[in-house]
C-alpha atoms as a PDB file:
ATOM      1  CA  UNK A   1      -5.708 -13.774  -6.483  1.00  0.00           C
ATOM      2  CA  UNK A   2      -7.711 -10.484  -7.196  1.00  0.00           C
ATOM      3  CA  UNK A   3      -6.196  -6.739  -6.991  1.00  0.00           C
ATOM      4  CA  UNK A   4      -2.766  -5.983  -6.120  1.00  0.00           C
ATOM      5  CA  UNK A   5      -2.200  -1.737  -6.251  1.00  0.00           C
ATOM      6  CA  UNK A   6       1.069  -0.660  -5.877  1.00  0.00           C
ATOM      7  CA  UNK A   7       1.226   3.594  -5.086  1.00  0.00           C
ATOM      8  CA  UNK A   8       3.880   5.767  -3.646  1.00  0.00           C
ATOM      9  CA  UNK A   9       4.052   8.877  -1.637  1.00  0.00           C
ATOM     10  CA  UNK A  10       7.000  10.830  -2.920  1.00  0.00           C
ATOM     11  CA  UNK A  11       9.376  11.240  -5.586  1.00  0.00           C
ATOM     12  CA  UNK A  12       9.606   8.401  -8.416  1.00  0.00           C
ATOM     13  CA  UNK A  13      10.612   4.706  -6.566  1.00  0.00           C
ATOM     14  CA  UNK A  14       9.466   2.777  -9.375  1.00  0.00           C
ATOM     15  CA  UNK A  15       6.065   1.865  -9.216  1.00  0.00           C
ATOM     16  CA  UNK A  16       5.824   1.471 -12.767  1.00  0.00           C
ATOM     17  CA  UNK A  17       8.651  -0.535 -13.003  1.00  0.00           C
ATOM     18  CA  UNK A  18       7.526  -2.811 -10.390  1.00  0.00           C
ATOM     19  CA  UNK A  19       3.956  -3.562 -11.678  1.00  0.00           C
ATOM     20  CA  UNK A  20       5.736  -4.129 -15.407  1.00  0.00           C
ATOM     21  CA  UNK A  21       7.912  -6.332 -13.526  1.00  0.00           C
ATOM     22  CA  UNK A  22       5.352  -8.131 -11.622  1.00  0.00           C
ATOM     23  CA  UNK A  23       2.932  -8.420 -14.813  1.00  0.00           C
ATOM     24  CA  UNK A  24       6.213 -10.225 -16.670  1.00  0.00           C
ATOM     25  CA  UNK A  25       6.516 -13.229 -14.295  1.00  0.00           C
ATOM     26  CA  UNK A  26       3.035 -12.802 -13.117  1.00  0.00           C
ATOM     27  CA  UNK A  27       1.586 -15.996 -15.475  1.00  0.00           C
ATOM     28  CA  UNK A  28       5.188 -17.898 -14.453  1.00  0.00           C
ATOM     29  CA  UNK A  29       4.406 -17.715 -10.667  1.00  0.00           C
ATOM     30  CA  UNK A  30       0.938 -17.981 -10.497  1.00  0.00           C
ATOM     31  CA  UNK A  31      -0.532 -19.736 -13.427  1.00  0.00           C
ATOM     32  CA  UNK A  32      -2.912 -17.138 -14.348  1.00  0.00           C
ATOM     33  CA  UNK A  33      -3.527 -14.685 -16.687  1.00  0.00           C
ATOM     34  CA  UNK A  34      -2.529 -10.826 -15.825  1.00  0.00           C
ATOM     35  CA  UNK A  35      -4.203  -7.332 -16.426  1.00  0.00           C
ATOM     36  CA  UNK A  36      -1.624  -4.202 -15.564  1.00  0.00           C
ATOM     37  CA  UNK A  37      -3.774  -1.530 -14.753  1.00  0.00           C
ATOM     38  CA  UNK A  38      -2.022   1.875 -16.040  1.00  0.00           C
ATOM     39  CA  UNK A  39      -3.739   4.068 -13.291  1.00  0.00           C
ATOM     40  CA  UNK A  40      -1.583   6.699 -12.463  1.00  0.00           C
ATOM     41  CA  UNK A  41      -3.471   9.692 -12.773  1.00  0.00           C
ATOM     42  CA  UNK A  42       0.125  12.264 -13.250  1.00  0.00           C
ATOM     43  CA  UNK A  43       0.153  10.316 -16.719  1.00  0.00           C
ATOM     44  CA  UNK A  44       1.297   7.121 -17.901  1.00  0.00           C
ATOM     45  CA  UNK A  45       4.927   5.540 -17.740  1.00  0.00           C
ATOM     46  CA  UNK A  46       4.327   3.051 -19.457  1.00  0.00           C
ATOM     47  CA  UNK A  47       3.504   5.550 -23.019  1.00  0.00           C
ATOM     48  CA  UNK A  48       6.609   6.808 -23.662  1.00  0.00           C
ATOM     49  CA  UNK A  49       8.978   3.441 -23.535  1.00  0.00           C
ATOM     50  CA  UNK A  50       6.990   0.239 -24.015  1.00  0.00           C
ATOM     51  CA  UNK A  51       4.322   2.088 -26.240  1.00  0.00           C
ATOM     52  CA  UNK A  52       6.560   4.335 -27.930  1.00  0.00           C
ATOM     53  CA  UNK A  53       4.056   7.371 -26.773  1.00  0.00           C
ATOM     54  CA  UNK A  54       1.471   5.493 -29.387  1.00  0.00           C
ATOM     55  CA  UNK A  55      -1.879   4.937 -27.852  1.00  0.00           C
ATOM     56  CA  UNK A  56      -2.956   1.279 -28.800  1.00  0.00           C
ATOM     57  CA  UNK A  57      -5.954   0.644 -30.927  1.00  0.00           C
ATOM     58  CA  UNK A  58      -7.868  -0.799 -28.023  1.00  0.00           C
ATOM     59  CA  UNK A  59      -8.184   2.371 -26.064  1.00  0.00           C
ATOM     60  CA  UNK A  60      -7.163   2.150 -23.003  1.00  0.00           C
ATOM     61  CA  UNK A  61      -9.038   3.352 -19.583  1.00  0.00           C
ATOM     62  CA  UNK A  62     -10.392   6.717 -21.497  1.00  0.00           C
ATOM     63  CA  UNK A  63     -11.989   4.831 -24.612  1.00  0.00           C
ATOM     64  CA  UNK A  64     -13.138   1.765 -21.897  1.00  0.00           C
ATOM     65  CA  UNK A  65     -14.645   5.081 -20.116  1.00  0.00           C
ATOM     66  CA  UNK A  66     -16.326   6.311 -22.740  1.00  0.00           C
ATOM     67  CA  UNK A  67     -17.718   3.189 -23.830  1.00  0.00           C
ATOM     68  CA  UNK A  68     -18.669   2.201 -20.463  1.00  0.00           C
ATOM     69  CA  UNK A  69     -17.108  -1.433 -18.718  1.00  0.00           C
ATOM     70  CA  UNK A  70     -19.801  -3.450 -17.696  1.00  0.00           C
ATOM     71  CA  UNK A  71     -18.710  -6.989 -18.151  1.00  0.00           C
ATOM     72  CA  UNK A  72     -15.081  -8.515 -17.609  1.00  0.00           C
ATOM     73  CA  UNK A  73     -14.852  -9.043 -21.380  1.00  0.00           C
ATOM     74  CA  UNK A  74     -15.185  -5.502 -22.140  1.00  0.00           C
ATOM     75  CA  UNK A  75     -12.269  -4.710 -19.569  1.00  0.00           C
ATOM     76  CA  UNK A  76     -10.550  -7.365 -22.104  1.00  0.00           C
ATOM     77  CA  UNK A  77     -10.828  -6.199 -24.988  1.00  0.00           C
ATOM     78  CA  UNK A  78      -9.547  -2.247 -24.580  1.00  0.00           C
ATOM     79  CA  UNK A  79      -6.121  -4.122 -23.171  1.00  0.00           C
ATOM     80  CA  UNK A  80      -3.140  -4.504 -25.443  1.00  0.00           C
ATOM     81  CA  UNK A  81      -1.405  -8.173 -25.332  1.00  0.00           C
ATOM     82  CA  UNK A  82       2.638  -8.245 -24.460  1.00  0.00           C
ATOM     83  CA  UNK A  83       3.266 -11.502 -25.140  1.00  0.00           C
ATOM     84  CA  UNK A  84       1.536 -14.468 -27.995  1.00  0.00           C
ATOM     85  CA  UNK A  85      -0.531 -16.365 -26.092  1.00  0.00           C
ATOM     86  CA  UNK A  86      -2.463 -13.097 -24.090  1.00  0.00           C
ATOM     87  CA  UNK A  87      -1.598 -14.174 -20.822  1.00  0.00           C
ATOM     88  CA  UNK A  88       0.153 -10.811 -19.775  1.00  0.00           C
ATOM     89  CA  UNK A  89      -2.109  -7.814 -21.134  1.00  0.00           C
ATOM     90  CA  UNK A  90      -2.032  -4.402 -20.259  1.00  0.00           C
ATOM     91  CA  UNK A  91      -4.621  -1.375 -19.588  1.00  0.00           C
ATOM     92  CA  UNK A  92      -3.394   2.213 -21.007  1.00  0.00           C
ATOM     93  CA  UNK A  93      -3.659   4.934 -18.953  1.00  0.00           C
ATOM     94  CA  UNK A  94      -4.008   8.559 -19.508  1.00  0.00           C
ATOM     95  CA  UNK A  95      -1.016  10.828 -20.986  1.00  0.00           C
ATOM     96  CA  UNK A  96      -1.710  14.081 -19.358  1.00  0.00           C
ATOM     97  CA  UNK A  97      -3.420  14.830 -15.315  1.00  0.00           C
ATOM     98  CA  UNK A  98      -6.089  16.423 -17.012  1.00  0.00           C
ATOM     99  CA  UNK A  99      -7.429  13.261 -18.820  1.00  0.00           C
ATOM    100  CA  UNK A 100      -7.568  11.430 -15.555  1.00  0.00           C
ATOM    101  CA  UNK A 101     -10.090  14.212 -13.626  1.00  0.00           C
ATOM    102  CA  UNK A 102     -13.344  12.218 -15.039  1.00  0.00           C
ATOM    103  CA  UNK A 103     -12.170   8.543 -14.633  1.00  0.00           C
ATOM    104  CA  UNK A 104     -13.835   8.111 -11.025  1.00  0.00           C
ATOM    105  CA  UNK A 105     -16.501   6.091 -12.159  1.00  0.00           C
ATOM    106  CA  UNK A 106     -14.524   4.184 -14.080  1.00  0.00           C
ATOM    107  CA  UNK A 107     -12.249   3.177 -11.089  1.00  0.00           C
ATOM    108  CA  UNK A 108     -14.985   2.078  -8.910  1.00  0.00           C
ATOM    109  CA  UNK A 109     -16.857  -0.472 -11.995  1.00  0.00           C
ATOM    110  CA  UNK A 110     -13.572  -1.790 -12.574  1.00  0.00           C
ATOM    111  CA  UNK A 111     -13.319  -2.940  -9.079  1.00  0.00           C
ATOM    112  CA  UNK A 112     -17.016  -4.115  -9.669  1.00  0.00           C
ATOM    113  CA  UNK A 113     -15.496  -6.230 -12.073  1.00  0.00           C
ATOM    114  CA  UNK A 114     -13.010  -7.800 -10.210  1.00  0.00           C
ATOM    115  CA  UNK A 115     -14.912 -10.610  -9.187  1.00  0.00           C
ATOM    116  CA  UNK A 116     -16.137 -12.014 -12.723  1.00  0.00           C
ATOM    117  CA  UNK A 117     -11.883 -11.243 -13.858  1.00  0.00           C
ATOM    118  CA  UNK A 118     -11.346 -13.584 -11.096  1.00  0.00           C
ATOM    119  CA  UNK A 119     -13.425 -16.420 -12.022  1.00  0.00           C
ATOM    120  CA  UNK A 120     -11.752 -16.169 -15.949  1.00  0.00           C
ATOM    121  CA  UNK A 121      -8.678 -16.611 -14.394  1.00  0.00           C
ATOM    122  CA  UNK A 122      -7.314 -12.954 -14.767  1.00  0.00           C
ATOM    123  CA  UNK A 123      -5.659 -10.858 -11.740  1.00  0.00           C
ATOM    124  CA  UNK A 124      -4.931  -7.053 -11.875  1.00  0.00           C
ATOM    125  CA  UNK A 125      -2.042  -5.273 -10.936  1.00  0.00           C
ATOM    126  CA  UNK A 126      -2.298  -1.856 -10.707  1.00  0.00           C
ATOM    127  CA  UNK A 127      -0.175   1.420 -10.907  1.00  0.00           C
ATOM    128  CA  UNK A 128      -1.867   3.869  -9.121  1.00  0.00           C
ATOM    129  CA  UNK A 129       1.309   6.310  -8.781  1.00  0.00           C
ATOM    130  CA  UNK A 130       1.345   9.208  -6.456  1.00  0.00           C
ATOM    131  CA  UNK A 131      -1.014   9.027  -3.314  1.00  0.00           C
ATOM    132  CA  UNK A 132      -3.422  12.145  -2.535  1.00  0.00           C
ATOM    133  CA  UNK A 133      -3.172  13.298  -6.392  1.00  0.00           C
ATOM    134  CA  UNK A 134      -6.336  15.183  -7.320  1.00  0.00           C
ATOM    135  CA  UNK A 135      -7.787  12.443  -9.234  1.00  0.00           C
ATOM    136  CA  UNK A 136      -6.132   9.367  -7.095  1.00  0.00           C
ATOM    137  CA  UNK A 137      -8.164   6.354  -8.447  1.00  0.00           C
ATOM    138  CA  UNK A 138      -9.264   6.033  -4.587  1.00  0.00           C
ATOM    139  CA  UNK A 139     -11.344   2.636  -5.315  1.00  0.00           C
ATOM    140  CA  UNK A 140      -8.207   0.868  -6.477  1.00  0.00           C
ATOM    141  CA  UNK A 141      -6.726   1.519  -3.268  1.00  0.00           C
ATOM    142  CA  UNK A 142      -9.604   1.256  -0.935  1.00  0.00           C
ATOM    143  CA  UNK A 143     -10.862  -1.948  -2.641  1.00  0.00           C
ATOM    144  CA  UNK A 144      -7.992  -4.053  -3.468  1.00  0.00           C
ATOM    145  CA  UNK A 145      -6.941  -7.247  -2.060  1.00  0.00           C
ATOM    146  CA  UNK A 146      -3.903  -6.357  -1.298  1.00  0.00           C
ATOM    147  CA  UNK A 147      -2.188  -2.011  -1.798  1.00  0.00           C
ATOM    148  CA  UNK A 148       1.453  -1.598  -0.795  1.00  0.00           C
ATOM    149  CA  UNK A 149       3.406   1.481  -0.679  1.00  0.00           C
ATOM    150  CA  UNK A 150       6.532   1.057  -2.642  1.00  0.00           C
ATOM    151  CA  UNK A 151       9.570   2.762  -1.373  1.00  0.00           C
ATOM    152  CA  UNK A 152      13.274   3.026  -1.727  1.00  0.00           C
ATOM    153  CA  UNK A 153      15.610   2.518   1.148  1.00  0.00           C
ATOM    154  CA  UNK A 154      16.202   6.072   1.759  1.00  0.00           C
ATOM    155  CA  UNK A 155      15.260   8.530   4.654  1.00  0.00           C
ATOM    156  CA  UNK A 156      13.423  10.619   2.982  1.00  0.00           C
ATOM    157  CA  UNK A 157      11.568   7.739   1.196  1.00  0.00           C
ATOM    158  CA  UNK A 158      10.913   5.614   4.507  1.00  0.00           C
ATOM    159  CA  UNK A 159       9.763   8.837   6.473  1.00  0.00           C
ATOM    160  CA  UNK A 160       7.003   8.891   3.570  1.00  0.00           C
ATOM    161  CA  UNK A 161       6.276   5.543   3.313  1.00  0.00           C
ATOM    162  CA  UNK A 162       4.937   5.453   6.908  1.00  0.00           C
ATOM    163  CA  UNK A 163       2.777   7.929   6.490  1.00  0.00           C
ATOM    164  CA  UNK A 164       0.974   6.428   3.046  1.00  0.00           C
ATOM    165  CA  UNK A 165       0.790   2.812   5.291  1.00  0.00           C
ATOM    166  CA  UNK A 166      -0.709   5.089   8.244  1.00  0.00           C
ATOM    167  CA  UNK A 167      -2.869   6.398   5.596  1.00  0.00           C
ATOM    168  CA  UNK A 168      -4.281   3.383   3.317  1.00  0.00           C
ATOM    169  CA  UNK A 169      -4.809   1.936   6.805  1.00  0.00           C
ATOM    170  CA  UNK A 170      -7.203   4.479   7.805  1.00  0.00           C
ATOM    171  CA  UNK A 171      -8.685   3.817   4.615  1.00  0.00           C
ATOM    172  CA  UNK A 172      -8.883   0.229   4.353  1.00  0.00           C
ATOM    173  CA  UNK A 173      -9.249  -1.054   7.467  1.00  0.00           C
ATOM    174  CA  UNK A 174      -8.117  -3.500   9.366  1.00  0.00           C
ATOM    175  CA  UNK A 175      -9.149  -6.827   7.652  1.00  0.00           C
ATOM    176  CA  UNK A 176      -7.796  -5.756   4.116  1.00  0.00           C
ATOM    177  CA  UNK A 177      -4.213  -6.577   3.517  1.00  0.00           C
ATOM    178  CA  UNK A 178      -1.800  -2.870   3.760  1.00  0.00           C
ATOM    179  CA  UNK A 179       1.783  -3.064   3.284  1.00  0.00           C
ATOM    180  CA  UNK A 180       5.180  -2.370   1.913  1.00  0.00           C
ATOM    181  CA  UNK A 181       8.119  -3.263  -0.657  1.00  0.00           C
ATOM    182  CA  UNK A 182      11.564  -2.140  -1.296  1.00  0.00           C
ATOM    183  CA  UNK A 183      13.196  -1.324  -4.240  1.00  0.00           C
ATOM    184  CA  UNK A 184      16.926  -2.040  -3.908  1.00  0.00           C
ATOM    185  CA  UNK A 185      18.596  -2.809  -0.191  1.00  0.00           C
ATOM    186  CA  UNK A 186      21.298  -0.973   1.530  1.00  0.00           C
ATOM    187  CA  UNK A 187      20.908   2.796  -0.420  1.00  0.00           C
ATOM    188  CA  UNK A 188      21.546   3.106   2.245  1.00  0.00           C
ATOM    189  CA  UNK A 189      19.332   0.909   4.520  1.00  0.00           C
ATOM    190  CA  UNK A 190      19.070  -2.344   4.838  1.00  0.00           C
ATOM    191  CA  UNK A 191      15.511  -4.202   3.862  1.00  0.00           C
ATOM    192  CA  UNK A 192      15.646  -5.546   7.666  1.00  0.00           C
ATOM    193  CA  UNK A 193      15.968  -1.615   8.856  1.00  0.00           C
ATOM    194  CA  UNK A 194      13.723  -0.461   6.495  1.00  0.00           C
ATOM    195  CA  UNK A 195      11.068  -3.317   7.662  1.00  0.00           C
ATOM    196  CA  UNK A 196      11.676  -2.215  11.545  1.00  0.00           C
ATOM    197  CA  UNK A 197      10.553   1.272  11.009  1.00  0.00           C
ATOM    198  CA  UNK A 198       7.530   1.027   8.500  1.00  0.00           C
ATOM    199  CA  UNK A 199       6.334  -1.647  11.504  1.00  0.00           C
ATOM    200  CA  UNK A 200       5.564  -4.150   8.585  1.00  0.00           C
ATOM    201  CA  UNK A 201       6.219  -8.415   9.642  1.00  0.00           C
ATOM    202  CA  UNK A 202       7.730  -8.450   5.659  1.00  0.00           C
ATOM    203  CA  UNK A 203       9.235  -6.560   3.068  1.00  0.00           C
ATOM    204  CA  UNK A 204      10.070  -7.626   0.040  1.00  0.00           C
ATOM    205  CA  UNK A 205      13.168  -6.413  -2.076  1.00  0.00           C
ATOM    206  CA  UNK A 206      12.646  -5.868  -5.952  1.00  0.00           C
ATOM    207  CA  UNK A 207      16.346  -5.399  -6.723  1.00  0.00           C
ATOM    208  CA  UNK A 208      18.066  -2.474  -8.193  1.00  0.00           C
ATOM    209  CA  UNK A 209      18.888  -3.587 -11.461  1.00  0.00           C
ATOM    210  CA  UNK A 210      18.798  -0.552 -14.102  1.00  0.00           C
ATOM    211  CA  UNK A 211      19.751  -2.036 -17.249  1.00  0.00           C
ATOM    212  CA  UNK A 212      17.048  -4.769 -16.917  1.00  0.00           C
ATOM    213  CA  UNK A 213      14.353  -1.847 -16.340  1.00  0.00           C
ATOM    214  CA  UNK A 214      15.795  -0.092 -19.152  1.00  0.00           C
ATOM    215  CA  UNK A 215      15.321  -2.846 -21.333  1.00  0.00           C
ATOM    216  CA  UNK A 216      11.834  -3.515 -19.730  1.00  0.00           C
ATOM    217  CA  UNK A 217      10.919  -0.072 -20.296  1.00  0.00           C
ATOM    218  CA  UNK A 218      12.007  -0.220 -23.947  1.00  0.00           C
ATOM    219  CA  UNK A 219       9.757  -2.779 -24.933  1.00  0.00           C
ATOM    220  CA  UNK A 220      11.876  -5.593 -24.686  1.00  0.00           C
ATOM    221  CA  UNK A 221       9.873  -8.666 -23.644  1.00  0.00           C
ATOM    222  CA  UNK A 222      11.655 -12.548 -24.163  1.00  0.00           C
ATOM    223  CA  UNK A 223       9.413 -14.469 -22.116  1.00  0.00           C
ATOM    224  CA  UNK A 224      11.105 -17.499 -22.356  1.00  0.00           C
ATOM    225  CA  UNK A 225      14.695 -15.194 -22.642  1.00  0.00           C
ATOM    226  CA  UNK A 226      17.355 -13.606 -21.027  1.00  0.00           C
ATOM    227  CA  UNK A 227      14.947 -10.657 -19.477  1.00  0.00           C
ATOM    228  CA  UNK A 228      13.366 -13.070 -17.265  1.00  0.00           C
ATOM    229  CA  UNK A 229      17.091 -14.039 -15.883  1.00  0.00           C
ATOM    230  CA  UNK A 230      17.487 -10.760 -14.934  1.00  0.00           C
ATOM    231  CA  UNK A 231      18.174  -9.930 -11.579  1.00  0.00           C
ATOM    232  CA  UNK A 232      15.240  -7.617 -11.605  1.00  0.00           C
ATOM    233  CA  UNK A 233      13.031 -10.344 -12.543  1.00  0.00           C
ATOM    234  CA  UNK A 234      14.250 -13.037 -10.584  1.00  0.00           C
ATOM    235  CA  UNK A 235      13.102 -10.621  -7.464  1.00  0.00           C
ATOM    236  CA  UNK A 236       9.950 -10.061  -8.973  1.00  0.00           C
ATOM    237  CA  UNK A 237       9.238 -13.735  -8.704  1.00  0.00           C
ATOM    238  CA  UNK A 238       9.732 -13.455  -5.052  1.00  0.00           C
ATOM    239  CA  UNK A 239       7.575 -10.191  -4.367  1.00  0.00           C
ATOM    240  CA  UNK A 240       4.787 -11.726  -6.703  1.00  0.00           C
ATOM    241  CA  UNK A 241       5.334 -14.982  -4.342  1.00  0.00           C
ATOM    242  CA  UNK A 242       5.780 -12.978  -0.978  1.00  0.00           C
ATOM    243  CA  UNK A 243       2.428 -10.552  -1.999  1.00  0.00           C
ATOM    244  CA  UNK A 244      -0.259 -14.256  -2.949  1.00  0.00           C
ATOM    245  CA  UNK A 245      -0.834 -15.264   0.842  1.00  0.00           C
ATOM    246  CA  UNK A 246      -2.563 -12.326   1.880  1.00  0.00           C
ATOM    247  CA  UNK A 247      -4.727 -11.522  -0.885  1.00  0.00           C
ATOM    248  CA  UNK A 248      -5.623 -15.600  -0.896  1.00  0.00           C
ATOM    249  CA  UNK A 249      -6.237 -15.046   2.391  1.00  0.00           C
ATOM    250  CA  UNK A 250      -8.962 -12.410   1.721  1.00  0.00           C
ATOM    251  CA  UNK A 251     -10.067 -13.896  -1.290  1.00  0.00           C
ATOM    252  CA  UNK A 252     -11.153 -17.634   0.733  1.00  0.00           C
ATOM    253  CA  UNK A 253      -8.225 -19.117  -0.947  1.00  0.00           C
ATOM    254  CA  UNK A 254      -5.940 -20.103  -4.091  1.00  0.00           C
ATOM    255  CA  UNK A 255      -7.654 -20.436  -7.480  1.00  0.00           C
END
């Protein structure tokens, strides 16, 4: 695995919640460690609930900035650990839009770095929130093994999902793995109908399950617990599962 970035186009689908999600059963699925990448350059939503709007002594992406990333290790060491053993860390991102306007560098070294996180057995998932903000972290998107446009089954939401795909597409190419996921089915379309109009071959379905993303966004985390029973992660399993093949594909193969 490498560099999964999750984005949307309008209105709030749950990106955040989806990369938390994914970073939970990340290590379960996969065997392998997990950096979420809090890229979002509106501001963090990850701040306010798991952090308690307390920036954690490691920094985060403006202190990693500042100090510059060259090695994998550094990238390391400005995440903050949710869980004992360190295999589910996470990068803070910036509180206001304002913090994000200088991190362009940044974005483009950490995908530098991808490589060397690869070979220490850590993958990235990565919020980049809105698409076409001022200070979109454009290298997350144009670089990573694998960027998907997450949606929810809505018109208004599937209208705007096929124009990010036709977008990242322009951007990445044809050989680099583009695509979509749903969260929640039938509100009112089904995945199925949802799938036929973005064009995509697959679209996987993290389920609508509030209380579970309340409780994920609260800091709850019982890895071995009832969160990871949850509807909500049980689905993440299978998106996490249904996302590997193409960026294996890319990458020459599982690790």
């Amino acid at each position: 695995m490498s560099l999964v970035s999750l984005c949307s186009v309008t209105g709030s689908p749950g990106v955040t919640t989806t990369a938390m999600a994914m970073g939970t059963v990340w290590p379960v699925v996969t065997g392998r460690r997990v950096v979420v990448l809090d890229a979002d350059a509106s501001g963090s939503g990850v701040l306010p609930g798991y952090l308690r709007g307390a920036v954690p002594s490691a920094g985060g992406v403006l202190r990693l900035a500042a100090t510059g990333a060259r090695t994998a290790q550094t990238l390391l060491e400005h995440c903050v650990a949710w869980d004992e053993d360190h295999s589910r860390l996470l990068l803070v991102g910036v509180t206001t839009s304002v913090e994000a306007r200088g991190l362009g560098g940044l974005w483009h070294t950490v995908t530098d770095l991808v490589p060397d996180l690869d070979q220490l057995g850590v993958d990235l998932v990565a919020d980049v929130g809105r698409l076409e903000h001022v200070s979109e972290p454009t290298p997350l998107l144009e670089r990573a093994g694998s960027a998907v446009v997450v949606t929810r089954p809505t018109l208004g939401g599937v209208l705007a999902a096929s124009a990010g795909l036709e977008r990242l597409r322009t951007l990445r190419g044809p050989v680099r793995a583009t695509s979509a996921m749903l969260v929640g089915e039938r509100r009112p379309y089904s995945a199925d109908e949802v799938r036929h109009e973005l064009g995509v071959d697959r679209l996987p379905v993290l389920s609508w399950d509030p209380r579970a993303a309340e409780r994920l966004h609260s800091g709850e985390f019982l890895g071995r617990g009832p969160l990871l029973r949850t509807q909500l992660m049980r689905s993440a399993s299978v998106v996490v599962e249904a996302l590997r093949p193409a960026v294996l594909d890319l990458a020459g193969g599982p690790r």
